[in-house]
Protein backbone atom coordinates (compact mmCIF):
# COMPACT_ATOMS: atom_id res chain seq x y z
CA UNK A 1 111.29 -28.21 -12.17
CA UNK A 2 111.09 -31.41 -10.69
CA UNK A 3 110.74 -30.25 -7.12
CA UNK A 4 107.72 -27.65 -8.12
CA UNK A 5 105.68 -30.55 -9.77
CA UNK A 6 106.08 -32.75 -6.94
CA UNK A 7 105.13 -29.93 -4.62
CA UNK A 8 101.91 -29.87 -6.63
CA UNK A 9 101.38 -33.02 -6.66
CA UNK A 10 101.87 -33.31 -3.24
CA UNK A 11 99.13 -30.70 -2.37
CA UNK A 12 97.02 -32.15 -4.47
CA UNK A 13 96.99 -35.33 -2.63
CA UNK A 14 96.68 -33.75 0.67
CA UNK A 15 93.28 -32.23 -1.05
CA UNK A 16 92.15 -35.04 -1.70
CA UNK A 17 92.77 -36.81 1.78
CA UNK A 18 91.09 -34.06 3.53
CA UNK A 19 87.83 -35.07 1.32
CA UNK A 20 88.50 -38.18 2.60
CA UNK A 21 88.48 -39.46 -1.76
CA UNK A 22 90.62 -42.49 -2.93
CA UNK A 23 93.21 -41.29 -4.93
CA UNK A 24 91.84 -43.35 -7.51
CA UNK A 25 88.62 -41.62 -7.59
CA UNK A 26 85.09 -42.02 -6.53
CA UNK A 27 85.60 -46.33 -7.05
CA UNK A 28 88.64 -46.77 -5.38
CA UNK A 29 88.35 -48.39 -1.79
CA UNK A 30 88.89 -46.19 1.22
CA UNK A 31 91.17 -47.12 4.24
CA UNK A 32 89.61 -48.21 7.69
CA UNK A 33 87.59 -45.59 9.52
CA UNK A 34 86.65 -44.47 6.11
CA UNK A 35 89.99 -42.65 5.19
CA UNK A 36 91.50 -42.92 2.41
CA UNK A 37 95.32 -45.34 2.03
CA UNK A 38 97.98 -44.21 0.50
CA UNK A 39 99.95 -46.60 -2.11
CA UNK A 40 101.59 -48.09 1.40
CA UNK A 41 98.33 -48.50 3.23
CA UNK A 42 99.07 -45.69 5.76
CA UNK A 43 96.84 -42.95 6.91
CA UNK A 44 97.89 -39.10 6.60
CA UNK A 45 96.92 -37.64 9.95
CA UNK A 46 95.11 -34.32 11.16
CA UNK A 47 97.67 -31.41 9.94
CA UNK A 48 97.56 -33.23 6.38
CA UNK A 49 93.83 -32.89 6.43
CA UNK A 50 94.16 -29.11 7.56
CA UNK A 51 96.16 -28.47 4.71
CA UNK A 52 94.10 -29.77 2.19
CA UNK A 53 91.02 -27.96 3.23
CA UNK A 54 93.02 -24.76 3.40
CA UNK A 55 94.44 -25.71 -0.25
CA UNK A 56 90.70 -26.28 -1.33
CA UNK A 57 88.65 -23.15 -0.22
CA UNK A 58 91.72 -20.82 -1.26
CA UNK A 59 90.82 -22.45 -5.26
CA UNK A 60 86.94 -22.26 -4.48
CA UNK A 61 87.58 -18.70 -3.25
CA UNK A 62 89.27 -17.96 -6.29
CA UNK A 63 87.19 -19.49 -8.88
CA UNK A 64 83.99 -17.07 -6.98
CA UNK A 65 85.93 -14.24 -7.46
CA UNK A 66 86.36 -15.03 -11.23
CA UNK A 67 82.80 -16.27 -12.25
CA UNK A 68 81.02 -13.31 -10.35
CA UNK A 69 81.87 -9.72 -10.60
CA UNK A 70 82.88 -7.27 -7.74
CA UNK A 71 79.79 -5.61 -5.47
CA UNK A 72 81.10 -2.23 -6.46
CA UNK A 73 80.56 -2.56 -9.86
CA UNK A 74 77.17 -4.47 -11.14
CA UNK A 75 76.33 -5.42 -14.22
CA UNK A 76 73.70 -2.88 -16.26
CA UNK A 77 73.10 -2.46 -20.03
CA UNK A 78 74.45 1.22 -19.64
CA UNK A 79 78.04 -0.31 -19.26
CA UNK A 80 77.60 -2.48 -22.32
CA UNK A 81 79.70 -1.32 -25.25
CA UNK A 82 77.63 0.30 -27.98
CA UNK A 83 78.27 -2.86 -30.19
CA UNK A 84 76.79 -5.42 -28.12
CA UNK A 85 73.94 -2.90 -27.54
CA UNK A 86 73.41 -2.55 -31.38
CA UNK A 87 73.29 -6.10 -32.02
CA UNK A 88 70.93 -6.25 -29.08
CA UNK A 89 68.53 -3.54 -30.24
CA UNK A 90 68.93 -5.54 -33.54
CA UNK A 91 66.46 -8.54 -32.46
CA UNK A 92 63.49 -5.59 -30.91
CA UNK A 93 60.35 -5.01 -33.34
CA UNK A 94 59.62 -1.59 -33.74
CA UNK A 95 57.09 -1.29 -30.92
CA UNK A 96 59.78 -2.48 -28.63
CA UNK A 97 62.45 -0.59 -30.09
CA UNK A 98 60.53 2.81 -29.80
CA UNK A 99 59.84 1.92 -25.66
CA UNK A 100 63.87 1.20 -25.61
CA UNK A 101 63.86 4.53 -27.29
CA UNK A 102 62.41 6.82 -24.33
CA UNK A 103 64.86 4.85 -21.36
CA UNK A 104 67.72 7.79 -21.37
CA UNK A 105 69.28 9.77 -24.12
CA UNK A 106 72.01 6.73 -24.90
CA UNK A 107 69.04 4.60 -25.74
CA UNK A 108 67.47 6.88 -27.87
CA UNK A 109 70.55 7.81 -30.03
CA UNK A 110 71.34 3.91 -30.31
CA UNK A 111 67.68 3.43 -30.83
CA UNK A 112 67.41 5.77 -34.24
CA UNK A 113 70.06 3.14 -36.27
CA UNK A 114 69.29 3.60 -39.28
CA UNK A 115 70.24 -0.13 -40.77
CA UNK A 116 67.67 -1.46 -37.97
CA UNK A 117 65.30 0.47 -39.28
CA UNK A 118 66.18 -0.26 -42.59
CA UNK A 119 65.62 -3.30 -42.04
CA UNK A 120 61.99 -3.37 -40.25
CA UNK A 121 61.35 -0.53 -42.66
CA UNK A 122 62.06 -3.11 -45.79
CA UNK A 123 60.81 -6.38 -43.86
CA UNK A 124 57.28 -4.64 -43.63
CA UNK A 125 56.85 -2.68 -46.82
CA UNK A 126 59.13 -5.10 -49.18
CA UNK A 127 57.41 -5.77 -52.41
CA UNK A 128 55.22 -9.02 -52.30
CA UNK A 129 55.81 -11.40 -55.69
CA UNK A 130 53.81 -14.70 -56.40
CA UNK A 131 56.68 -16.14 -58.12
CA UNK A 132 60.33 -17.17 -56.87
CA UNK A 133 62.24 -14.51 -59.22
CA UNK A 134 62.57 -11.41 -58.26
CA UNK A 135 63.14 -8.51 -60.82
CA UNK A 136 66.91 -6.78 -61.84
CA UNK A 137 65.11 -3.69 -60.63
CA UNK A 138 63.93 -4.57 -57.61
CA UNK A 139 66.99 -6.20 -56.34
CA UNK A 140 68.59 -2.73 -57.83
CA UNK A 141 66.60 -0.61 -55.73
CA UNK A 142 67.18 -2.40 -52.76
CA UNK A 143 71.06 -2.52 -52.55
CA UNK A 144 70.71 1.00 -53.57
CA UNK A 145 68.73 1.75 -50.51
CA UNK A 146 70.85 -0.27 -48.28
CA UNK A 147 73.92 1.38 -49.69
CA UNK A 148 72.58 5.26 -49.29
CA UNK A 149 71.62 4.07 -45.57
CA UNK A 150 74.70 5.44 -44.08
CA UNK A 151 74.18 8.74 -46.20
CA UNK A 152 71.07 9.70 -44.40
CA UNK A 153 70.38 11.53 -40.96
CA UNK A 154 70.12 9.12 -37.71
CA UNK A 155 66.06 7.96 -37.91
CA UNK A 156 65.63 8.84 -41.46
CA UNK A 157 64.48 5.19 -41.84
CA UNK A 158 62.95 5.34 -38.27
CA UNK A 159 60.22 8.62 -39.80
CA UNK A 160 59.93 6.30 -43.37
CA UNK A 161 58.41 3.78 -41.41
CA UNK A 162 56.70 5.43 -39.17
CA UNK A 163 54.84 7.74 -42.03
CA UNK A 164 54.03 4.58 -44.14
CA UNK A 165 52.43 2.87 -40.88
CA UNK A 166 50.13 6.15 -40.43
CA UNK A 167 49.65 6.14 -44.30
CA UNK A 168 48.17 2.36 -43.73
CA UNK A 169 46.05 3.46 -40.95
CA UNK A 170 44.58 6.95 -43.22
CA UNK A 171 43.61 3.87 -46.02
CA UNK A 172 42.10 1.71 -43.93
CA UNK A 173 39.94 4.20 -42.11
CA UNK A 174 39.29 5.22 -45.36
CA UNK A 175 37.98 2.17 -47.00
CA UNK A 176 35.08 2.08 -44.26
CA UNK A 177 34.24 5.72 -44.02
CA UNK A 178 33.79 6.27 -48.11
CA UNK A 179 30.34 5.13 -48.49
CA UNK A 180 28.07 8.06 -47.67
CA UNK A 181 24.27 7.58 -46.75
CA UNK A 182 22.29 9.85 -49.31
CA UNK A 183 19.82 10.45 -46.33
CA UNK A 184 21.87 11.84 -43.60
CA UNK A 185 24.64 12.74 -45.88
CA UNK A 186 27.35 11.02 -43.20
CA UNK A 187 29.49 7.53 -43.93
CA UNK A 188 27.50 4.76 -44.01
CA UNK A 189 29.56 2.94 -41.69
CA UNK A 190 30.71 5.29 -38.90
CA UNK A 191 29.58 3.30 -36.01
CA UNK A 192 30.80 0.11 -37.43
CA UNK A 193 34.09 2.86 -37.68
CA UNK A 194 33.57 3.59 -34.15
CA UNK A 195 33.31 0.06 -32.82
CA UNK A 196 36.29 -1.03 -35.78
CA UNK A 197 38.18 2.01 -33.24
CA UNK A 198 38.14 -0.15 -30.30
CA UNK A 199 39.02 -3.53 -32.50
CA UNK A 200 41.50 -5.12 -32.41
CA UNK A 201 42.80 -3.08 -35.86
CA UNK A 202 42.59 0.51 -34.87
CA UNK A 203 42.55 0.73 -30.71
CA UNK A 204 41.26 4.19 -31.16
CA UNK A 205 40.09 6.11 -27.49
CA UNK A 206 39.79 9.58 -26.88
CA UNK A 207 41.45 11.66 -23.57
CA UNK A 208 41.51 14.34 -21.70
CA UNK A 209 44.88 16.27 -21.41
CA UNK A 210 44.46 18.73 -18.18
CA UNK A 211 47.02 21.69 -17.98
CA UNK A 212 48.03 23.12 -15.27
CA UNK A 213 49.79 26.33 -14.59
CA UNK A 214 53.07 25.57 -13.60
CA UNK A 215 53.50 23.43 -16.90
CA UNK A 216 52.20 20.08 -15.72
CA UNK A 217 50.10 17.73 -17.40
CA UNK A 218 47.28 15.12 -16.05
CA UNK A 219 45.95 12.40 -18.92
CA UNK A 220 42.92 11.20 -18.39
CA UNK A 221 41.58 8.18 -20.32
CA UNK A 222 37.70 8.02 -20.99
CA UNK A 223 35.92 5.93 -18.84
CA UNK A 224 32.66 5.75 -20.39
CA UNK A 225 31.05 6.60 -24.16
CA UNK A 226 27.64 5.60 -25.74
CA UNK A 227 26.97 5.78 -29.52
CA UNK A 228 24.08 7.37 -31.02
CA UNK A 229 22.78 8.19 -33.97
CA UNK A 230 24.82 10.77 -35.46
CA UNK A 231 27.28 11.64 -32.11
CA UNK A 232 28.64 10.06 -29.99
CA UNK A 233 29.53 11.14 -26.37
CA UNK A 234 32.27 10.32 -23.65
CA UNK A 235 32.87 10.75 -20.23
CA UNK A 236 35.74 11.21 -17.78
CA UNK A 237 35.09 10.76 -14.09
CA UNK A 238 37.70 9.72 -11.48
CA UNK A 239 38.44 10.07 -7.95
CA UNK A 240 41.76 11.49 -8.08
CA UNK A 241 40.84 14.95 -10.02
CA UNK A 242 43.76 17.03 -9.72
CA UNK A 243 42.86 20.49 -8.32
CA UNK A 244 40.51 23.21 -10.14
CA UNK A 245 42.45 26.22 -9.19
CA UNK A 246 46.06 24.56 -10.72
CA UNK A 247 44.43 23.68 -13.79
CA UNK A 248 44.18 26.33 -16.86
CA UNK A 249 43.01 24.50 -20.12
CA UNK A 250 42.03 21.60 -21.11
CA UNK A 251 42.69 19.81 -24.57
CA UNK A 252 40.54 17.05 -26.23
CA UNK A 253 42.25 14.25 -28.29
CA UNK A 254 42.21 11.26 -30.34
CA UNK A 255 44.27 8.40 -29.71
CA UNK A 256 45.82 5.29 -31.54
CA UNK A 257 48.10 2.95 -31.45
CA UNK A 258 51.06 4.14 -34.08
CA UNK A 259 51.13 0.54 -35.11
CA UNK A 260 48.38 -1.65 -36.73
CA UNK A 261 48.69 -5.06 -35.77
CA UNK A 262 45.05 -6.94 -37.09
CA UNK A 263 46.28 -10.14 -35.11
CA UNK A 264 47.25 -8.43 -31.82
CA UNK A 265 45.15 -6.02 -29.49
CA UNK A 266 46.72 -2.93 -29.50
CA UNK A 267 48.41 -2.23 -26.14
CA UNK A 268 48.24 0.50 -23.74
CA UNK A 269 51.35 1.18 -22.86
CA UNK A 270 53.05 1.01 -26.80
CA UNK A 271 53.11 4.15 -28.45
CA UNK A 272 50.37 5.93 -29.45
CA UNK A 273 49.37 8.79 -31.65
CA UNK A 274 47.84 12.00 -30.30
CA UNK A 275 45.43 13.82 -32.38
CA UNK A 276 44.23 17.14 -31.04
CA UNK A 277 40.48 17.49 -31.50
CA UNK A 278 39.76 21.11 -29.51
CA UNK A 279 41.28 22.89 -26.65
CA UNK A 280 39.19 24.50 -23.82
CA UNK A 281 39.85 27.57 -21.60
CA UNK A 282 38.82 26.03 -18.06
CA UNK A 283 38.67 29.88 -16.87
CA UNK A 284 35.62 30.20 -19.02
CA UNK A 285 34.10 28.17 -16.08
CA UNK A 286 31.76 30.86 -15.39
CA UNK A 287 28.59 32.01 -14.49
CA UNK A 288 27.53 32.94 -18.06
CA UNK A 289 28.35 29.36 -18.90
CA UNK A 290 26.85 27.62 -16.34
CA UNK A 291 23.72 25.96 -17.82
CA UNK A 292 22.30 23.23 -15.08
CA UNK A 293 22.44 22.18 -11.54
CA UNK A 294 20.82 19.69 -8.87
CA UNK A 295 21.63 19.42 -5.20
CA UNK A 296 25.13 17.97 -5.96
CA UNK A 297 26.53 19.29 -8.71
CA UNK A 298 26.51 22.41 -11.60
CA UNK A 299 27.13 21.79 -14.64
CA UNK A 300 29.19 24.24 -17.47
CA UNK A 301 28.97 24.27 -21.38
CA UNK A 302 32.24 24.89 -22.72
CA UNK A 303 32.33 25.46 -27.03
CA UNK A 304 32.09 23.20 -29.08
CA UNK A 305 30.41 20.49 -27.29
CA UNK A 306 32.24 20.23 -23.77
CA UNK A 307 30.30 19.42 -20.11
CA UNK A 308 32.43 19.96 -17.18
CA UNK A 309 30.48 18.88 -13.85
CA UNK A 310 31.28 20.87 -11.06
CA UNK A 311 30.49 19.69 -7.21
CA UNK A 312 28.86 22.57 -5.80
CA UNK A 313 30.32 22.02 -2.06
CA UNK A 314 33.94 21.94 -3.11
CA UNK A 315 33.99 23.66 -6.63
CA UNK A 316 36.34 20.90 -7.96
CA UNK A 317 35.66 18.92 -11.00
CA UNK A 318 32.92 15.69 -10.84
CA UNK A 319 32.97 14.21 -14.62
CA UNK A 320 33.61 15.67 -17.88
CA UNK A 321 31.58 15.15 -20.99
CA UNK A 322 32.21 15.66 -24.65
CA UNK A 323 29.36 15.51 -27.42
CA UNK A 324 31.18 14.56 -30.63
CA UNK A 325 28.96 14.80 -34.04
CA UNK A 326 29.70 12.23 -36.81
CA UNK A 327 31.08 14.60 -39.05
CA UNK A 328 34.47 14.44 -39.98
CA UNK A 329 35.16 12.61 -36.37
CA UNK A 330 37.07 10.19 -37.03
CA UNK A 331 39.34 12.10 -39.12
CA UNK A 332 39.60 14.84 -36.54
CA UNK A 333 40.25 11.51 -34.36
CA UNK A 334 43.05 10.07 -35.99
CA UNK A 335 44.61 12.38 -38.71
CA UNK A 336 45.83 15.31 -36.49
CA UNK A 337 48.66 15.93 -34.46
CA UNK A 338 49.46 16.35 -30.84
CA UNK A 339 49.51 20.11 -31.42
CA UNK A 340 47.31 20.51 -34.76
CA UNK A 341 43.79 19.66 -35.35
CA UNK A 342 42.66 18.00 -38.31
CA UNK A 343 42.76 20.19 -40.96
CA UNK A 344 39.51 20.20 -43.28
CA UNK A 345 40.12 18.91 -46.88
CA UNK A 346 39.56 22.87 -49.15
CA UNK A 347 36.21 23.18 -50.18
CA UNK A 348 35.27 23.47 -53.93
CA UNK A 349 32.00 26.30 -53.92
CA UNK A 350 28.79 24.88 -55.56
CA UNK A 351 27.78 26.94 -58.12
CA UNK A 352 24.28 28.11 -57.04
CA UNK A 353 22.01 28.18 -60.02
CA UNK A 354 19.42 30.26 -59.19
CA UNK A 355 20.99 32.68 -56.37
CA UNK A 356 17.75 34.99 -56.93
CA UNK A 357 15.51 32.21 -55.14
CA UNK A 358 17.55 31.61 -52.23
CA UNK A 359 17.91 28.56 -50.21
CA UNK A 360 15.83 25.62 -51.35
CA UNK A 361 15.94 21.65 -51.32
CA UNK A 362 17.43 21.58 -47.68
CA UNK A 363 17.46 18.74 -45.09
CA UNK A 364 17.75 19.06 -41.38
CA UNK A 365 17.72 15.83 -38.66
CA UNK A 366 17.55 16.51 -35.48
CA UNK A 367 17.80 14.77 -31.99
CA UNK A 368 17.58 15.75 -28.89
CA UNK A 369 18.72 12.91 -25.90
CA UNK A 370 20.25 12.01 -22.79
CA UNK A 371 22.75 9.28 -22.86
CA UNK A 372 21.18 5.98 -24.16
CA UNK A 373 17.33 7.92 -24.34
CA UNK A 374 16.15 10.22 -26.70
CA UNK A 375 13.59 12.74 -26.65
CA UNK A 376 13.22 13.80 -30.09
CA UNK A 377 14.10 12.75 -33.25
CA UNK A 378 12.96 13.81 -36.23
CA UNK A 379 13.90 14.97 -39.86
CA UNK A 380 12.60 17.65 -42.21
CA UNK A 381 12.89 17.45 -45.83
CA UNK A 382 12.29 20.23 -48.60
CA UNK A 383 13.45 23.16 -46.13
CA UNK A 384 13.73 26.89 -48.27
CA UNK A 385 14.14 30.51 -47.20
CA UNK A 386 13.51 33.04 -49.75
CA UNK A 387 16.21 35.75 -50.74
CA UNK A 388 14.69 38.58 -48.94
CA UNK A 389 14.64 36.48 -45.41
CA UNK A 390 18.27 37.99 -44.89
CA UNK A 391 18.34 39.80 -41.58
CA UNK A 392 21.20 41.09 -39.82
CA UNK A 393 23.73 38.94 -41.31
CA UNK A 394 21.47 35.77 -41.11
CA UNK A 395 19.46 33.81 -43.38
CA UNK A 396 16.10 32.37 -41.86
CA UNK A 397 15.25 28.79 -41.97
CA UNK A 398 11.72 28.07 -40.89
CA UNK A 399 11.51 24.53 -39.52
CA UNK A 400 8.70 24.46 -37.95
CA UNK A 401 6.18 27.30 -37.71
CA UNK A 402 3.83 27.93 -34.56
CA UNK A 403 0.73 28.61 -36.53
CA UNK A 404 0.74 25.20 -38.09
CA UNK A 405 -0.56 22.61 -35.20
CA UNK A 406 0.16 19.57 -37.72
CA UNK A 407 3.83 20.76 -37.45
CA UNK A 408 4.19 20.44 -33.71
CA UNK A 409 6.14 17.77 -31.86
CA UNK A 410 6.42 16.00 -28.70
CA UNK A 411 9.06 15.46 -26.54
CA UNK A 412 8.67 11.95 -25.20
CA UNK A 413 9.56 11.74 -21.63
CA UNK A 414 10.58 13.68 -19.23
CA UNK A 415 13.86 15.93 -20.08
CA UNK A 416 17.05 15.61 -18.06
CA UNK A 417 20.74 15.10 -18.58
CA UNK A 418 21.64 11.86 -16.76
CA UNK A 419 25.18 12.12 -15.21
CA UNK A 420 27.20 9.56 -13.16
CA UNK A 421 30.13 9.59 -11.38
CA UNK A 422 32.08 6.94 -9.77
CA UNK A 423 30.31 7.54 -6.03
CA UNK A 424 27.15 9.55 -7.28
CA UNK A 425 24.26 9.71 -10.40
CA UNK A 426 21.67 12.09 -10.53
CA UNK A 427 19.94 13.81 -13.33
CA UNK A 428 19.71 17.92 -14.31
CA UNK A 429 16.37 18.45 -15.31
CA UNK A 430 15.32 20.36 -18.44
CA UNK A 431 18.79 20.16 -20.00
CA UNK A 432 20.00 17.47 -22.56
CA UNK A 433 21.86 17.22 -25.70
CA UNK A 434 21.13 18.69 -28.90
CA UNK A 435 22.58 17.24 -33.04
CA UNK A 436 21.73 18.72 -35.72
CA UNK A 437 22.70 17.83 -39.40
CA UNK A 438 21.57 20.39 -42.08
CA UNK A 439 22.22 18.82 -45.57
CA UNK A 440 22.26 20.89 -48.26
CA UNK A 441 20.71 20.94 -51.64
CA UNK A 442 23.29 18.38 -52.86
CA UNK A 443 23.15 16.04 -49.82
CA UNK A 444 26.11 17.49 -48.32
CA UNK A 445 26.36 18.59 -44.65
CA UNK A 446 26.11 21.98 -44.16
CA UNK A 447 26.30 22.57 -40.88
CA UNK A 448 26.48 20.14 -37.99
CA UNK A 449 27.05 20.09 -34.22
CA UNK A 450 26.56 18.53 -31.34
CA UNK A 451 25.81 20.40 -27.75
CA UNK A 452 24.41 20.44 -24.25
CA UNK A 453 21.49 22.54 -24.24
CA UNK A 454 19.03 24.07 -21.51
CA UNK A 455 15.32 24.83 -21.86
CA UNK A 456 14.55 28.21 -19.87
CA UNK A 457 11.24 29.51 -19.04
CA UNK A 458 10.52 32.43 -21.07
CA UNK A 459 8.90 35.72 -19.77
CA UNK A 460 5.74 37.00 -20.14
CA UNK A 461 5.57 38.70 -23.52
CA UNK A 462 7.88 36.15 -24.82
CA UNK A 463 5.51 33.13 -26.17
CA UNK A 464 2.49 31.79 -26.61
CA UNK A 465 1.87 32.32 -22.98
CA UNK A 466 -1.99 31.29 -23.52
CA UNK A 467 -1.38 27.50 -24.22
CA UNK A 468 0.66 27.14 -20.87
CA UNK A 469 4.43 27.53 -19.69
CA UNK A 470 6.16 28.39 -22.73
CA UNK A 471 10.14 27.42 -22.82
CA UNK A 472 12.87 28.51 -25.21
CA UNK A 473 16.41 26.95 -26.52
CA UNK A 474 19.12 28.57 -27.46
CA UNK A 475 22.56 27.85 -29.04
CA UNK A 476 24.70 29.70 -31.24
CA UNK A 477 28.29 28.97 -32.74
CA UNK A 478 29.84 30.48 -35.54
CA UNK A 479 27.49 28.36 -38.15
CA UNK A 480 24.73 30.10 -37.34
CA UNK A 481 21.96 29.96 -34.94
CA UNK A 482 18.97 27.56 -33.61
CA UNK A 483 16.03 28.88 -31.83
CA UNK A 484 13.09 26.60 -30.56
CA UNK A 485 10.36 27.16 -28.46
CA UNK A 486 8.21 24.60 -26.36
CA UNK A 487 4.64 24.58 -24.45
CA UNK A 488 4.57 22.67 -21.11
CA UNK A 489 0.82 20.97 -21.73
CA UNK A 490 -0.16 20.26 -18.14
CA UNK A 491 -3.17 17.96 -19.03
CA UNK A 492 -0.40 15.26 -20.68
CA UNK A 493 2.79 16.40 -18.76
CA UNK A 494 4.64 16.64 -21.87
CA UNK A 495 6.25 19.37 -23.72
CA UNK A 496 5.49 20.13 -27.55
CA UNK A 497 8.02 22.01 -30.00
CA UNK A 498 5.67 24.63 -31.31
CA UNK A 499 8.38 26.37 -33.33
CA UNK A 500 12.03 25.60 -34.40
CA UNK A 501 13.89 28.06 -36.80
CA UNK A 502 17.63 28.14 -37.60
CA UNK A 503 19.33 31.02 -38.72
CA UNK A 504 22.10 30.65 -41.23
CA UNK A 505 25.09 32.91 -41.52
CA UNK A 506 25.47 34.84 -44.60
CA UNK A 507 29.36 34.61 -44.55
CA UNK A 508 29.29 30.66 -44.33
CA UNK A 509 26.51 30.49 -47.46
CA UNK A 510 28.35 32.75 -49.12
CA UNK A 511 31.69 30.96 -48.99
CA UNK A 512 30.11 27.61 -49.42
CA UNK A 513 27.86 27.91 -52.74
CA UNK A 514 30.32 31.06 -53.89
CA UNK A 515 27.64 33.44 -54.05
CA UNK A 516 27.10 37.41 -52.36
CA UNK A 517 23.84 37.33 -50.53
């Protein structure tokens, strides 16, 4: 025993002489030449020194090896022990711990803990008291809860929170959209909705989901929208369209952030919450749908409300539009699923009091426009069509009638759907976009859309031909049906609406006010 500690020793004072240290430490006073004495005063000479260094990278070589791990086998949270992971995921917040959620199948298993959820789920929706005490029941129901936790399926608590967070967002959007304006029958407040969308509180933006045959998916996010009076519309253009002849449908949807944070801006990259608006049949792309064109582009009208800009060279998509009324919007924005529209809340029939005198007390507004400009706008009050107007399924609504000249309106301006892209603009002459809100005798909307529409010459025998170029518009949806005609007046270069008349399907009366016309 003696022997190995003096061996030790030994080598541990040949390490130090090779570092050319006192053996008293950093003060003590080195020998001559700068090396250090021994307790005699001599000097250890070269194979000494050798030693020592040899001695002193074989402990530095071993104290590398044990503070950093083998090449072959690098750290990574995958290796980490489902514990240590737990207590890990433990610390996230729940937009965090969803993202951790979608890194591999591990991750997501780990991810659905139910006490971590528990425990955001309880943080968040715990019951708020002004005083210190805190009631036997509550404290009951909360041990309860934390007991049962293992009982329930992995992400039971994960779904709780996530259906009370959507519940918050369905209350808030439906504090500002209760008010209703008793003119145009629509929420008071649905811009301020719209802009309160891209707040900081809501984060709400629509996209385009492009589908293409072999299963793939493009999402486009919009890059442009202007608000109007009763619709809004948004655009899509890019550079980087995938290809027309891969693509078979598109689908139109609301998005938000699944989280409401009022003192963050939502991100982008969090998760979101898909809400499918309409879907669109991009084979429909046809001539019968084609409505516009200039030197660059055509343009198609796809139902309800969709403009898909074609370039006429190529034949692959320029921009997309969508014309979104007010009504219901930002329910059909928000409240949906990825899969599911927004299903209407069931109508209660109005009980009709005279059925024998048909339609009376009715309101229509209508616009016509081109993003930020608008051509017409006007609104007609008292509107009535007598029981025996019922035609071929249709009831007829007389807006306003050619032989009455104080009933004609201009159009101010010259008509044509502006369009942009990110190299080109131009603008399709004689189309533009049509919303119309019919109220009915109770204030309540009717029927309402919003939709590209084209004025087309009409032929010979089919107008007023006598005042000058006559011009009809046309749409049609399963509502019913609006007709208008115009007279290009050559003198003033300006067209005037010398007759507008909808026609309202019997089925849809019939169902709303319960009666059997």
């Amino acid at each position: 025993m003696a022997t190995g500690r003096g061996r030790l020793l030994q080598l541990h004072w040949r390490g130090l002489q090779a570092l050319r240290l006192p053996p008293g430490g950093v003060g003590a006073a080195p020998g001559p030449d700068g090396e250090a004495a021994g307790p005699a005063g001599f000097r250890k000479g070269p194979g000494a020194r050798s030693a020592g260094r040899a001695v002193l990278k074989q402990c530095a070589w071993r104290g590398r090896r044990c503070d950093q791990p083998p090449k072959d086998q690098p750290v990574s949270l995958e290796r980490m022990p489902s514990e240590i992971l737990l207590k890990i995921f433990s610390y996230l917040d729940a937009v965090t711990l969803l993202c951790a959620g979608c890194v591999n199948r591990r991750f997501y298993h780990l991810a659905n803990d139910n006490f971590i959820w528990f425990r955001i789920h309880t943080t968040a929706f715990s019951p708020k008291r002004c005083n210190w005490k805190v009631n036997s029941a509550e404290e009951t129901v909360v041990s309860m809860n934390s007991l049962s936790v293992e009982d329930k399926e992995a992400g039971y608590w994960k779904k709780e929170y996530i259906t009370k967070q959507r519940a918050s967002v369905t209350a808030a959007l439906a504090q500002v959209l209760q008010p209703v304006n008793p003119y145009t029958g629509l929420p008071v407040k649905t811009k301020e909705a719209l802009s309160f969308s891209f707040s900081r509180i809501s984060g709400l933006c629509w996209v385009i989901i492009l589908k293409a045959k072999n299963g793939q998916e493009y999402v486009m996010e919009h890059t442009d929208l202007s608000v109007h009076d009763s619709s809004v519309t948004i655009v899509w253009y890019s550079k980087n369209w995938p290809q027309l002849a891969r693509l078979s449908a598109l689908d139109l949807c609301g998005v938000t952030p699944v989280f409401m944070n009022r003192s963050k801006t939502p991100s982008r990259n969090g998760p979101r919450w898909h809400s499918l608006i309409a879907q669109y049949n991009l084979s429909n792309l046809t001539e019968s749908t084609m409505i516009g064109w200039d030197s660059l582009i055509r343009i198609f009208c796809l139902h309800p409300g969709l403009l898909v800009g074609l370039w006429k060279r190529e034949e692959e998509l320029a921009f997309v539009m969508a014309n979104l009324h007010f009504h219901h919007l930002v329910e059909k924005s928000t409240l949906g699923s990825a899969t599911v529209p927004y299903e209407l809340p069931p109508h209660t029939p109005l009980l009709d009091d005279h059925p024998e005198y048909g339609l009376h007390g009715y309101q229509l507004h209508v616009d016509m426009h081109s993003g930020r400009i608008f051509y017409l706008c006007g609104t007609f009050r008292n509107l009535f069509a007598k029981k025996g107007s019922i035609e071929n399924g249709y009831v007829k609504l007389v807006v306003i009638r050619f032989k009455n000249n104080t009933e004609h309106l201009p159009l101010v301006g010259k008509v044509g759907l502006s369009w942009r892209t990110d190299v080109f603009d131009g603008c399709i002459k004689s189309c533009s976009i049509m919303d119309v809100t019919l109220l009915d005798e109770y204030g309540k909307p009717f029927w309402c859309f919003s939709s590209p529409v084209c004025m087309r010459p009409s032929g010979p025998s089919d107008g007023p031909n006598f005042l000058g170029q006559t011009y009809y518009v046309d749409y049609v949806d399963s509502g019913g049906k609006v007709h208008v005609e115009l007279v290009w007046i050559k003198e003033t270069e300006e067209y005037f609406i010398v007759s507008l008349v909808l026609y309202l399907r019997t089925a849809k009366i019939n169902q709303w006010f319960g009666t059997a016309y």
